[in-house]
Protein backbone atom coordinates (compact mmCIF):
# COMPACT_ATOMS: atom_id res chain seq x y z
CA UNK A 1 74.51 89.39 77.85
CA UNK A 2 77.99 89.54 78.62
CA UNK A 3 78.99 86.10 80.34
CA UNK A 4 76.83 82.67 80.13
CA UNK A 5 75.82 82.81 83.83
CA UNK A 6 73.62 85.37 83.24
CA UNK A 7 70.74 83.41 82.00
CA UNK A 8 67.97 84.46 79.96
CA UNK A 9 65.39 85.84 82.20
CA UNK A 10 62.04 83.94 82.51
CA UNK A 11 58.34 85.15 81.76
CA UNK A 12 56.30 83.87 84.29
CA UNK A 13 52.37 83.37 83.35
CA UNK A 14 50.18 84.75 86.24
CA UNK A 15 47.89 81.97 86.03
CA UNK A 16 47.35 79.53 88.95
CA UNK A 17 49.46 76.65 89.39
CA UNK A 18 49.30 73.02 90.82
CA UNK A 19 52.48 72.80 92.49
CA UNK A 20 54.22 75.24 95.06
CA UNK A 21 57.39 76.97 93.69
CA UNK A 22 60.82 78.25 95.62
CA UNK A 23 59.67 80.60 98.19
CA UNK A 24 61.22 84.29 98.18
CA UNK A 25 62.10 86.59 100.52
CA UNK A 26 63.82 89.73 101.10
CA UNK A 27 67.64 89.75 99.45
CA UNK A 28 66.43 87.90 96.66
CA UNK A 29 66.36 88.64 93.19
CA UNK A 30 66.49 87.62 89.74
CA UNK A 31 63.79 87.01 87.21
CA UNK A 32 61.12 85.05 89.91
CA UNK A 33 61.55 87.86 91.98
CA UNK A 34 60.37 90.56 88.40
CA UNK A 35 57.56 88.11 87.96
CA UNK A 36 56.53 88.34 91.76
CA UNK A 37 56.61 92.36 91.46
CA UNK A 38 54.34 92.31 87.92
CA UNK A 39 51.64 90.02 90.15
CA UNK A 40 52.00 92.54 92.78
CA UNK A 41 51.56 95.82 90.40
CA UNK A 42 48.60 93.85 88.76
CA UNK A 43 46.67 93.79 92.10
CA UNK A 44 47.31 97.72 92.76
CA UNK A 45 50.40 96.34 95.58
CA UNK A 46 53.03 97.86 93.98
CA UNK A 47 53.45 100.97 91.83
CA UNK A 48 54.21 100.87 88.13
CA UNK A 49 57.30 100.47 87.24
CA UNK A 50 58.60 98.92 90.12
CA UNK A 51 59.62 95.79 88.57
CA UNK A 52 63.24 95.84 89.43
CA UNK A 53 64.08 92.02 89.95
CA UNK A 54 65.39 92.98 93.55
CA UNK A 55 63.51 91.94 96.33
CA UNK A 56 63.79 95.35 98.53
CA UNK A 57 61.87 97.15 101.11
CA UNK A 58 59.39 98.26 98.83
CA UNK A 59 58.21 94.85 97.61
CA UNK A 60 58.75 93.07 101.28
CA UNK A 61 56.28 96.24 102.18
CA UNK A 62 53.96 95.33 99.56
CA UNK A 63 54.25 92.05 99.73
CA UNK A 64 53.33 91.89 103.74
CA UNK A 65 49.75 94.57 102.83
CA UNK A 66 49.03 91.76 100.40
CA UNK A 67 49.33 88.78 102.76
CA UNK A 68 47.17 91.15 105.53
CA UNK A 69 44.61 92.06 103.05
CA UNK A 70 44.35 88.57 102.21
CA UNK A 71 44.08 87.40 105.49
CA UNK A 72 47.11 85.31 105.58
CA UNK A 73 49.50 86.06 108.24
CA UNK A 74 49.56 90.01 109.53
CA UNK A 75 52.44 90.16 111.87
CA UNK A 76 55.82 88.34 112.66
CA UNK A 77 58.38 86.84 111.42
CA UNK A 78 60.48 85.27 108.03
CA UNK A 79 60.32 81.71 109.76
CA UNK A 80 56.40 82.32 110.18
CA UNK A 81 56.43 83.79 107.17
CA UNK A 82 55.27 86.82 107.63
CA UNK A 83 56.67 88.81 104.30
CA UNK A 84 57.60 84.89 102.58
CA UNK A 85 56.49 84.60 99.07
CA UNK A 86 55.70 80.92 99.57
CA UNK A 87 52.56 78.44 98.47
CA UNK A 88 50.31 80.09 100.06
CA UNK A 89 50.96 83.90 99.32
CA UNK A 90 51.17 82.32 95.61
CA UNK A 91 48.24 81.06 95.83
CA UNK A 92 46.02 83.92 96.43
CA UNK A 93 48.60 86.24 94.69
CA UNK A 94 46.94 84.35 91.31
CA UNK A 95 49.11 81.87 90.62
CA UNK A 96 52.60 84.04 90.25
CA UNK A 97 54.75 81.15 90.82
CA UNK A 98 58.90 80.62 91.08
CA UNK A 99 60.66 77.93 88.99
CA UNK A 100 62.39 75.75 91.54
CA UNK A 101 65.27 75.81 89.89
CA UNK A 102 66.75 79.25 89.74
CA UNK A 103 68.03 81.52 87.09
CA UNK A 104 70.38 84.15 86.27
CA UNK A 105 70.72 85.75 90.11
CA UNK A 106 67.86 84.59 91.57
CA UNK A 107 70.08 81.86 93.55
CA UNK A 108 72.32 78.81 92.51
CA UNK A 109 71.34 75.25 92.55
CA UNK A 110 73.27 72.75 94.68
CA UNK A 111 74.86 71.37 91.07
CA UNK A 112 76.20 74.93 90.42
CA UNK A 113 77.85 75.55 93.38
CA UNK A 114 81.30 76.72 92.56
CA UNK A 115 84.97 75.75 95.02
CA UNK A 116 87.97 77.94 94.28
CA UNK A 117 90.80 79.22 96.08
CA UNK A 118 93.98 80.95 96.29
CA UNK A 119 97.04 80.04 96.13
CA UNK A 120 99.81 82.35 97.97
CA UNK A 121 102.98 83.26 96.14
CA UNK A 122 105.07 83.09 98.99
CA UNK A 123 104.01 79.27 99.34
CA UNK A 124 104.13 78.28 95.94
CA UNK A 125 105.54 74.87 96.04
CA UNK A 126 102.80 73.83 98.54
CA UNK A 127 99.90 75.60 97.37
CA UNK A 128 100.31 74.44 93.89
CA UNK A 129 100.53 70.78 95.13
CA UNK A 130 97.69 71.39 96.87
CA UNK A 131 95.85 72.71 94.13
CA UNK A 132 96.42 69.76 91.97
CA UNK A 133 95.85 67.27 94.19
CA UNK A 134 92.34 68.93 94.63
CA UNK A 135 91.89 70.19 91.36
CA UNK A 136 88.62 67.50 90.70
CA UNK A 137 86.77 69.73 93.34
CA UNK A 138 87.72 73.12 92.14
CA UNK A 139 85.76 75.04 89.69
CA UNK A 140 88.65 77.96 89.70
CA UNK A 141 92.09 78.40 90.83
CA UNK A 142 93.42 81.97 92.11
CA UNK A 143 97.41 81.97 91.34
CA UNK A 144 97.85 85.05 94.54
CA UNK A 145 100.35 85.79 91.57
CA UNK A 146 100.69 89.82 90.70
CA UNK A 147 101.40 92.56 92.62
CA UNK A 148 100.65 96.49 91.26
CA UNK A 149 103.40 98.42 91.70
CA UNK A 150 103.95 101.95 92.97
CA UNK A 151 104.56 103.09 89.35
CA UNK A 152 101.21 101.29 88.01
CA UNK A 153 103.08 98.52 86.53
CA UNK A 154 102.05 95.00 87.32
CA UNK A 155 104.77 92.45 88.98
CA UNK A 156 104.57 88.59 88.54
CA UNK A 157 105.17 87.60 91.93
CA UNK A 158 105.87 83.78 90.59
CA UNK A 159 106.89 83.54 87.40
CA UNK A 160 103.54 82.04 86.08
CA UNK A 161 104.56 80.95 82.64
CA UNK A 162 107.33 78.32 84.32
CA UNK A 163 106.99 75.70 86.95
CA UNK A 164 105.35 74.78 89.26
CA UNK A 165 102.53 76.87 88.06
CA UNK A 166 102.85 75.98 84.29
CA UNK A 167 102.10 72.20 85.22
CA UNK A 168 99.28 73.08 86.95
CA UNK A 169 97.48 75.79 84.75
CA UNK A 170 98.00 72.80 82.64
CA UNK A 171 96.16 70.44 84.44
CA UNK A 172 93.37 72.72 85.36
CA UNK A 173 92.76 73.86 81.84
CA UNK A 174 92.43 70.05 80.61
CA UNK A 175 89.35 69.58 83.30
CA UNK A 176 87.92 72.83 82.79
CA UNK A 177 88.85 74.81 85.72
CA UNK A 178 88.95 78.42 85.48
CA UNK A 179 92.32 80.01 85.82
CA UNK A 180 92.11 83.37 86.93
CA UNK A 181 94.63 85.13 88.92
CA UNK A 182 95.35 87.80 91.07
CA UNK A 183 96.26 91.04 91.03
CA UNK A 184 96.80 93.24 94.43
CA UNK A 185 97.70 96.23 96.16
CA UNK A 186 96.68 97.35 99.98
CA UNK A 187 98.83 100.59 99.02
CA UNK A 188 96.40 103.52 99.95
CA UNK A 189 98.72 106.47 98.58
CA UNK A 190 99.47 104.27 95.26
CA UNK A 191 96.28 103.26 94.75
CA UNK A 192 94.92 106.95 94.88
CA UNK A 193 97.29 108.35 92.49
CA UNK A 194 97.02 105.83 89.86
CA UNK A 195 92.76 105.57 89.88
CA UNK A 196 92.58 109.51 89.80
CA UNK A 197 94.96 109.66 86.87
CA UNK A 198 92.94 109.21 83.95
CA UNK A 199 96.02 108.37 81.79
CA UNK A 200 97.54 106.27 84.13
CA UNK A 201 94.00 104.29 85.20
CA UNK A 202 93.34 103.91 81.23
CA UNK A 203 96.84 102.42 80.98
CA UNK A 204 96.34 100.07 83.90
CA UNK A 205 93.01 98.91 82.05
CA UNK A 206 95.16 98.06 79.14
CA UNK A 207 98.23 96.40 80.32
CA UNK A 208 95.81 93.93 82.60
CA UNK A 209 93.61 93.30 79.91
CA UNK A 210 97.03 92.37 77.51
CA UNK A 211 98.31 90.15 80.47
CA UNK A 212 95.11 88.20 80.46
CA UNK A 213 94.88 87.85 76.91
CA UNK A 214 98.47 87.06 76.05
CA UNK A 215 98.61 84.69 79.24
CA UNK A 216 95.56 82.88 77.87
CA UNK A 217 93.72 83.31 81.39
CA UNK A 218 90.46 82.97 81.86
CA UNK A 219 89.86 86.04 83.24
CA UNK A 220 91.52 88.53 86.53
CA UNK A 221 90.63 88.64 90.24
CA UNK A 222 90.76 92.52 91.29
CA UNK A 223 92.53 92.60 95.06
CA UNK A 224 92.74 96.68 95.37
CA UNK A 225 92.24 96.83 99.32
CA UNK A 226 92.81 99.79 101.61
CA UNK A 227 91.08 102.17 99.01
CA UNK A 228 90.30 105.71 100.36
CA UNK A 229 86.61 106.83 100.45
CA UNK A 230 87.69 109.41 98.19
CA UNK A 231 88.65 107.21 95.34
CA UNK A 232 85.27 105.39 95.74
CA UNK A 233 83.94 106.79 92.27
CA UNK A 234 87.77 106.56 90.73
CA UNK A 235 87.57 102.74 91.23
CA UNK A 236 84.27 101.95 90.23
CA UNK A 237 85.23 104.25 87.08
CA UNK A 238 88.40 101.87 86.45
CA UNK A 239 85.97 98.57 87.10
CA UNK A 240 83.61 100.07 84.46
CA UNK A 241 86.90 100.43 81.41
CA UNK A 242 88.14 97.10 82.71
CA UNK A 243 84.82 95.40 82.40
CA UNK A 244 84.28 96.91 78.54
CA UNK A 245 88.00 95.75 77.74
CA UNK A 246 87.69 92.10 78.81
CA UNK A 247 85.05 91.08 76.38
CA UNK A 248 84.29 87.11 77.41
CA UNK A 249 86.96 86.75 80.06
CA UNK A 250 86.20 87.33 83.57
CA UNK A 251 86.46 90.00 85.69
CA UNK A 252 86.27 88.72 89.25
CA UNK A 253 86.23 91.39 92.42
CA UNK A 254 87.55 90.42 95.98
CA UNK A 255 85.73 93.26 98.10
CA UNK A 256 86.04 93.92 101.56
CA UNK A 257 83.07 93.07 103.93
CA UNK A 258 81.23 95.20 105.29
CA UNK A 259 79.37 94.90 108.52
CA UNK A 260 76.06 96.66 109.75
CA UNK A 261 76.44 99.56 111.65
CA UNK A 262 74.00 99.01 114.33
CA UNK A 263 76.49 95.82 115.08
CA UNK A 264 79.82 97.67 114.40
CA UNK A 265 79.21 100.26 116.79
CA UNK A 266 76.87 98.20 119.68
CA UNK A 267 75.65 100.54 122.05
CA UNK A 268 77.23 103.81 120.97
CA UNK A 269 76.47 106.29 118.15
CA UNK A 270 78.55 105.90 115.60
CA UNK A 271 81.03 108.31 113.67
CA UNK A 272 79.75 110.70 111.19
CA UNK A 273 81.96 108.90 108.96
CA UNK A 274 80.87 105.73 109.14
CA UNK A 275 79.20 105.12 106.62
CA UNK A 276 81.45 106.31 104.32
CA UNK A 277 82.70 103.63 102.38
CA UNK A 278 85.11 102.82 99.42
CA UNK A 279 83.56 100.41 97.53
CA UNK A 280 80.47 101.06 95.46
CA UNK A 281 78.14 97.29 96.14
CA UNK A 282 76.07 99.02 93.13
CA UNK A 283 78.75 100.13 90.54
CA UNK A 284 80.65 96.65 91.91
CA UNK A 285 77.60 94.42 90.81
CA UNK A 286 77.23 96.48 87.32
CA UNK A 287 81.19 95.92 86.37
CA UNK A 288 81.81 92.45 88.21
CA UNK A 289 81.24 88.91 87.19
CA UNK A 290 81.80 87.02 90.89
CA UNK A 291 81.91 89.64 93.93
CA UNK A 292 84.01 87.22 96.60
CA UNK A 293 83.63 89.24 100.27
CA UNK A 294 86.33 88.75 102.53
CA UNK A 295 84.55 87.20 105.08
CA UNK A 296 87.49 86.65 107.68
CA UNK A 297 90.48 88.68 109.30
CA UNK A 298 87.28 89.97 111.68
CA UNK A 299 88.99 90.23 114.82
CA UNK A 300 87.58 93.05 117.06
CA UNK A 301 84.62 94.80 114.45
CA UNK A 302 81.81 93.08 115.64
CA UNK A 303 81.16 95.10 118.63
CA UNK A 304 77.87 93.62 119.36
CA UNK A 305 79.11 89.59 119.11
CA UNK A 306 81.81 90.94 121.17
CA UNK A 307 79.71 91.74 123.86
CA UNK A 308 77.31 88.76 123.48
CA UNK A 309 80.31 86.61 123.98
CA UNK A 310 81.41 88.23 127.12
CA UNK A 311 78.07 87.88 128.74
CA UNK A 312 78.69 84.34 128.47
CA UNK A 313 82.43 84.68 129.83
CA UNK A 314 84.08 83.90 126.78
CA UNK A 315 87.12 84.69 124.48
CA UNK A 316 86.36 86.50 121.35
CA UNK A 317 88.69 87.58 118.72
CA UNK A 318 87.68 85.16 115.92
CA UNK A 319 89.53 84.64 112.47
CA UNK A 320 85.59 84.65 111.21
CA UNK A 321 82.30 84.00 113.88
CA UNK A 322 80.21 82.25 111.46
CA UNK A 323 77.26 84.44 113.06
CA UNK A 324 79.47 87.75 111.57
CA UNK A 325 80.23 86.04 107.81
CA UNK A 326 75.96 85.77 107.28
CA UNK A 327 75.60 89.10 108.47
CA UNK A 328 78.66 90.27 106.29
CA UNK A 329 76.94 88.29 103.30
CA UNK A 330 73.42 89.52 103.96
CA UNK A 331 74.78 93.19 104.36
CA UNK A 332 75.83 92.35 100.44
CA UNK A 333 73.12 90.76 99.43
CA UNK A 334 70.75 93.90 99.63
CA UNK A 335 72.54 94.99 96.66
CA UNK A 336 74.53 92.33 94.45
CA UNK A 337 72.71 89.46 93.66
CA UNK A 338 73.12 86.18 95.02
CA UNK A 339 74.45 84.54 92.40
CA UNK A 340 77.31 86.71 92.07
CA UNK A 341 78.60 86.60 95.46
CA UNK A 342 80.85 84.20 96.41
CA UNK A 343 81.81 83.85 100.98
CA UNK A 344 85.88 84.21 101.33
CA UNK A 345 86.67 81.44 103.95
CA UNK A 346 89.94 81.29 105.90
CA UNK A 347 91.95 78.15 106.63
CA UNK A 348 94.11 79.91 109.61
CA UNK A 349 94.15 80.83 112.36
CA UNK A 350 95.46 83.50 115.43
CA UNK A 351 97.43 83.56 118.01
CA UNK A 352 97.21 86.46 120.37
CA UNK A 353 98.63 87.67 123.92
CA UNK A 354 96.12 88.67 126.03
CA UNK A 355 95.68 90.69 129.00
CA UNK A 356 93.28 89.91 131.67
CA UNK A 357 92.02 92.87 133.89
CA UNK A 358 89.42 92.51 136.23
CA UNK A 359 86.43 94.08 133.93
CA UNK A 360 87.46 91.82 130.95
CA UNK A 361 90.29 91.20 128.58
CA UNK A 362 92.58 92.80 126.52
CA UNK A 363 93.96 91.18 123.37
CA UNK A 364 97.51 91.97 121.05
CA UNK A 365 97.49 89.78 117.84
CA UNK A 366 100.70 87.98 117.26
CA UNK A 367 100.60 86.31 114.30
CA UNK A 368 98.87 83.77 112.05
CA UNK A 369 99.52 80.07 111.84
CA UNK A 370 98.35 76.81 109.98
CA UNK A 371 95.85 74.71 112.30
CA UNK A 372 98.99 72.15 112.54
CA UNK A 373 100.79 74.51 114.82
CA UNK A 374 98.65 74.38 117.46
CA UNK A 375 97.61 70.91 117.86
CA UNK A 376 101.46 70.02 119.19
CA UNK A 377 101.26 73.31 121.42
CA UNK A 378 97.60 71.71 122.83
CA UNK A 379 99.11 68.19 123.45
CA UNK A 380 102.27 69.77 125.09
CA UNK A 381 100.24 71.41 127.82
CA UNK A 382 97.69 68.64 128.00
CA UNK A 383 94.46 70.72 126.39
CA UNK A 384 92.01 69.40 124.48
CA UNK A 385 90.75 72.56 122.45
CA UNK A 386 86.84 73.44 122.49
CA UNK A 387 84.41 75.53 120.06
CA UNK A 388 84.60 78.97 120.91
CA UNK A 389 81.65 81.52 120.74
CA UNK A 390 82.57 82.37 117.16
CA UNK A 391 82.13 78.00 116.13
CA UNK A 392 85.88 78.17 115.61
CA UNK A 393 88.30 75.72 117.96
CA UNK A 394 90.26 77.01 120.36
CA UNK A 395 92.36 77.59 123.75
CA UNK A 396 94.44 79.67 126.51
CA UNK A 397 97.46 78.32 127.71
CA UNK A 398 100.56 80.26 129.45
CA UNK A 399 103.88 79.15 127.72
CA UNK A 400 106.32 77.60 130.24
CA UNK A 401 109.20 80.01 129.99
CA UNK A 402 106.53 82.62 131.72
CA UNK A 403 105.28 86.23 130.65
CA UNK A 404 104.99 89.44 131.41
CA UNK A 405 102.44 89.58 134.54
CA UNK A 406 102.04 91.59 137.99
CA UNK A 407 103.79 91.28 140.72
CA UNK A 408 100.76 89.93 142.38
CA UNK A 409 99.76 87.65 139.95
CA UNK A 410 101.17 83.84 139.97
CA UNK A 411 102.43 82.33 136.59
CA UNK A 412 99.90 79.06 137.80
CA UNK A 413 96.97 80.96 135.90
CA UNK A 414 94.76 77.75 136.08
CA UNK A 415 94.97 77.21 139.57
CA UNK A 416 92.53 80.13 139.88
CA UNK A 417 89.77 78.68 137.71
CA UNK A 418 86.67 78.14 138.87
CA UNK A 419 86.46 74.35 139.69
CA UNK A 420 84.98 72.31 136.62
CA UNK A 421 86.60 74.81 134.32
CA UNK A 422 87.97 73.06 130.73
CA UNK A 423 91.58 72.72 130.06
CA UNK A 424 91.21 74.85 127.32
CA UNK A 425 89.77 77.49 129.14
CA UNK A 426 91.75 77.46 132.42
CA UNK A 427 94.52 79.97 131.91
CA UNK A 428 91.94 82.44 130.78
CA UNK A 429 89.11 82.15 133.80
CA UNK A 430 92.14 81.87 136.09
CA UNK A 431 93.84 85.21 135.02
CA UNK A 432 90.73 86.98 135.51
CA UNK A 433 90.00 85.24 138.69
CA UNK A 434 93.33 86.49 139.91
CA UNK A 435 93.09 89.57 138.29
CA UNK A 436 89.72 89.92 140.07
CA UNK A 437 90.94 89.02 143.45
CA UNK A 438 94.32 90.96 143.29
CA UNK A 439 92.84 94.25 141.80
CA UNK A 440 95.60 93.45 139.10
CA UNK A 441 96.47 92.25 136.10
CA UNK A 442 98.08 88.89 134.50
CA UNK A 443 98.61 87.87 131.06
CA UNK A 444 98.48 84.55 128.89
CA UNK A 445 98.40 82.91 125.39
CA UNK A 446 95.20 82.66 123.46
CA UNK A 447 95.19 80.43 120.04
CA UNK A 448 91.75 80.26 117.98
CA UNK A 449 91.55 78.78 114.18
CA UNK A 450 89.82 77.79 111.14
CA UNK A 451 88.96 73.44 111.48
CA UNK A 452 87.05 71.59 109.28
CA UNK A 453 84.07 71.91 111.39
CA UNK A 454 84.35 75.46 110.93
CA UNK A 455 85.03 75.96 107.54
CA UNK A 456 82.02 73.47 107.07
CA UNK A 457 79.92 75.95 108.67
CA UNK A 458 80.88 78.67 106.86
CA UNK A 459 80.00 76.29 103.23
CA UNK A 460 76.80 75.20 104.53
CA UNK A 461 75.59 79.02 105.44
CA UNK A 462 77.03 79.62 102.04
CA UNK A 463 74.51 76.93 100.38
CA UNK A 464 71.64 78.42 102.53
CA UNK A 465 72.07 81.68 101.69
CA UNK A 466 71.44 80.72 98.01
CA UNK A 467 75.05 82.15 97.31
CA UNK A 468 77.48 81.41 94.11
CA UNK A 469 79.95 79.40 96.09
CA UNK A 470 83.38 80.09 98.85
CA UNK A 471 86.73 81.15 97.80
CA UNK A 472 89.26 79.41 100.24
CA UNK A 473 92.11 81.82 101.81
CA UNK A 474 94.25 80.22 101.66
CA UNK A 475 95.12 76.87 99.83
CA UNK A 476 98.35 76.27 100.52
CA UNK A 477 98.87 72.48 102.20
CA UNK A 478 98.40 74.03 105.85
CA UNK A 479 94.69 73.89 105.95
CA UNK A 480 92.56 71.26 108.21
CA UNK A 481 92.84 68.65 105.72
CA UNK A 482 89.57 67.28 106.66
CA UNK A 483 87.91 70.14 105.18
CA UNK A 484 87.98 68.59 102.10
CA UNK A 485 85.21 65.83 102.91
CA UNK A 486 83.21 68.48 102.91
CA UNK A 487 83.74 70.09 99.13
CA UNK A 488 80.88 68.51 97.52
C-alpha cells in the first residue's frame, strides 16, 4: 500500500468470542466492517460478493433482517440499536467480532488523533510564531504558502525557503511534524482551462510534484475551490496523475462540504441542479491521503437550522453550527472513510448588518475578525455575549454614531425588548419589536465567532465521529487562545 496509515487489513475468525468488540454502524468501514459482511454472507444475509469494507445501505439492511430474525431488536433507532453491530448482534451473528482498536479506515484511536493547521501568508509573522510556539501539539503544519496562477504556474506567496518560515520548517522537521503546504486557486475560468488541457494538467502534475521534492516537503495540500461541475471528471483525472507522481509523499485534499439536500433546501423542492456537484467523494478517496472538509464559512446554507433557529427567535448566520459540521462530516462519511477525513475548524468570526422586518431578519456580511475584536466592542456597550443557536458566542449591538433605519424607527433598539431580554440580545428583539409595531423596518450590528468552547465542540464531535483529526483555519495568533487547553 501506498502510505503507512493504511494498515494491513485484519482476518477476523468467525468463531465466538468472550469479550464484546467496538460496535459498528452505518458510515463505518474498514477491515471489521469486511469481516462483519463475510459473517453476514455466511448466514445467507448478504449476497456474495458484497464484502466491500463499507458499511452502506445494503449491509445496515441486512444487518437489521438479521437482528429481527434473531429476535433481537426489530424496530427503532441507532441509540437502541436497532441496525448496531454491538455484543449482542455479535453474539448470535457467531462470534464475528471487531478489534477494539481500529485499523486502516475503520476509525482512529484517541492516540492517533492528528492537530494541524494553516498558517495564512498574509499573516506570516504571527502565524509562524504561533505555529512554533504550538508546534508540541501539531502533527502537521499547512504554510497557506502557493498560489496557481492564471498561466498554470505556481507562486510562492512567502518566500518559504527564507525566514520566518525556514526557522520553523526547521523546528517542525526536528519533532516530526509533517510539513505540507498549500497550494490554491478559487479561480473558476483558470481552473477550467488548465484541468481540461491535458498538456497543461500533465505539466501542473509535474512542476508540483518537483516543488515538493526539491523543497524536501512532506507532501502538498490541494486548495482548488470554486471548480465547475463540468470539470468534475478533469479534476479527479489530475488527482489520479498527481497521486501516481508523489510516490511516499502526501497528497492531502481540502474539499468543500457538502450538505444534505433535504436540509439545504428545507421545505421546498430543490433545483434540478442540485445535486450536481464538482468534487468526486469517490475518485477523492481513491487519489487522496487526508480529505480535510471545510466545515465553516456556512452562513445562510442550512435552510432547515435556519428555520429551527427562528422558531426559537434567534439569530442565525453562524461561522459553523456545530449541528451543520456533523451533518457536513456524516454527508462525507458515506463515501471516504473515516480515517481519512479530517473536520476544518475556524478560529473567526462575523460581523454582519442586519435588517429587522417584521416577519424576521435580514442579514449583509461585513467582514471577518479575530475573537479579540469583539470582546472590547462587548465591554464598550456593556454586553456580556451568550451561545447562540449554532454553540458559537455572540451579540447585537447598534454602534453609537447610528445607522441607516426608518423614519419610524428609534436608534434606542433595546428599549423595545421584551422585558428580561439579555444584553446581548436586546438590539435584535427590540428592532423587531419596533419593526413589528411600526409596520417598518430598523437595522443593527450582529457579531458571532469561533471561542474555545466552540472550537472544543467541534474537536470533541470530531473524536466521536471516529474521524482522522481537525485542521484549524486559521492559526495565525488571533484565535481564542484558550482553545489550546483543549488540543490533547
Amino acid at each position: 500500500m501506498k502510505k503507512l496509515f493504511l494498515f494491513a487489513t485484519f482476518i477476523l475468525l468467525l468463531v465466538p468470542s468472550s469479550a464484546s468488540a467496538a460496535s459498528l454502524s452505518f458510515g463505518a468501514s474498514g477491515g471489521s466492517v469486511t469481516a462483519l459482511q463475510q459473517a453476514l454472507i455466511a448466514k445467507g444475509y448478504l449476497a456474495q460478493g458484497k464484502a466491500t469494507g463499507y458499511f452502506g445501505p445494503l449491509t445496515d439492511a441486512a444487518l437489521k433482517k438479521f437482528q429481527c430474525d434473531s429476535g433481537i431488536i426489530c424496530s427503532g433507532t441507532v441509540v437502541a440499536g436497532y441496525g448496531v453491530y454491538g455484543p449482542r448482534t455479535q453474539a448470535a451473528l457467531g462470534g464475528a467480532s471487531v478489534p477494539t482498536t481500529p485499523s486502516g479506515s475503520s476509525g482512529t484511536s484517541v492516540s492517533s488523533f492528528e492537530y494541524s493547521g494553516w498558517l495564512p501568508y498574509w499573516r506570516e509573522a504571527s502565524s509562524t510564531q504561533d505555529a512554533l510556539a504550538h508546534i508540541d501539539q501539531l502533527k502537521e503544519i499547512n504554510p497557506f504558502a502557493y498560489v496557481l496562477q492564471d498561466d498554470g504556474t505556481i507562486r510562492d506567496m512567502v518566500g518559504i525557503a527564507e525566514e520566518p518560515w525556514r526557522s520553523l520548517i526547521t523546528v517542525a522537521k526536528a519533532k516530526k511534524v509533517r510539513v505540507i503546504p498549500t497550494i490554491m486557486t478559487s479561480d473558476t475560468a483558470s481552473l477550467h482551462a488548465i484541468l481540461s488541457d491535458s498538456a497543461r494538467r500533465v505539466a501542473l502534475e509535474d512542476d508540483i510534484t518537483a516543488l515538493v521534492l526539491n523543497e524536501g516537503f512532506d507532501g502538498i495540500d490541494i486548495d482548488f475551490e470554486g471548480k465547475s461541475a463540468d470539470d468534475k471528471n478533469y479534476f479527479s483525472t489530475f488527482l489520479r496523475g498527481l497521486y501516481s507522481r508523489m510516490g511516499n509523499k502526501w497528497v492531502m485534499c481540502t474539499i468543500e462540504s457538502r450538505t444534505p439536500l433535504s436540509d439545504r433546501y428545507f421545505n421546498v423542492p430543490p433545483p434540478q441542479d442540485a445535486g450536481l456537484y464538482a468534487n468526486d467523494f469517490v475518485q477523492i478517496n481513491k487519489y487522496c491521503d487526508r480529505v480535510r472538509f471545510m466545515t465553516y464559512d456556512q452562513q445562510s446554507v442550512d435552510t432547515k437550522r435556519a428555520a429551527e433557529a427562528t422558531v426559537q427567535g434567534q439569530l442565525y448566520a453562524p461561522v459553523a453550527d456545530t449541528a451543520w459540521v456533523e451533518k457536513a462530516i456524516r454527508e462525507a462519511m458515506k463515501v471516504i472513510p473515516k480515517s481519512k477525513i479530517v473536520m476544518g475548524v475556524a478560529t473567526y468570526g462575523y460581523e454582519w448588518d442586519v435588517t429587522a422586518y417584521s416577519d424576521g431578519y435580514v442579514y449583509d456580511l461585513l467582514w471577518s475578525f479575530g475573537p479579540g475584536y469583539a470582546a472590547p466592542i462587548a465591554a464598550q456597550y456593556g454586553i456580556t455575549p451568550v451561545r447562540q443557536f449554532s454553540g458559537e458566542l455572540g451579540f447585537s449591538y447598534v454602534p453609537a454614531a447610528g445607522m441607516a433605519a426608518a423614519p419610524s424607527a428609534p436608534v434606542d433598539l433595546s428599549a423595545h425588548a421584551p422585558s428580561g431580554t439579555t444584553s446581548a440580545d436586546r438590539a435584535a428583539a427590540g428592532a423587531l419589536a419596533s419593526a413589528q409595531a411600526n409596520n417598518s423596518h430598523s437595522s443593527f450590528r450582529y457579531m458571532v465567532w469561533q471561542d474555545a468552547e466552540a472550537i472544543k465542540q467541534k474537536i470533541d464531535l470530531a473524536k466521536k465521529l471516529g474521524i482522522r483529526g481537525v485542521a484549524i483555519f486559521r492559526l495565525d495568533g488571533g484565535e481564542d487562545p484558550a482553545m489550546w487547553s483543549y488540543f490533547k
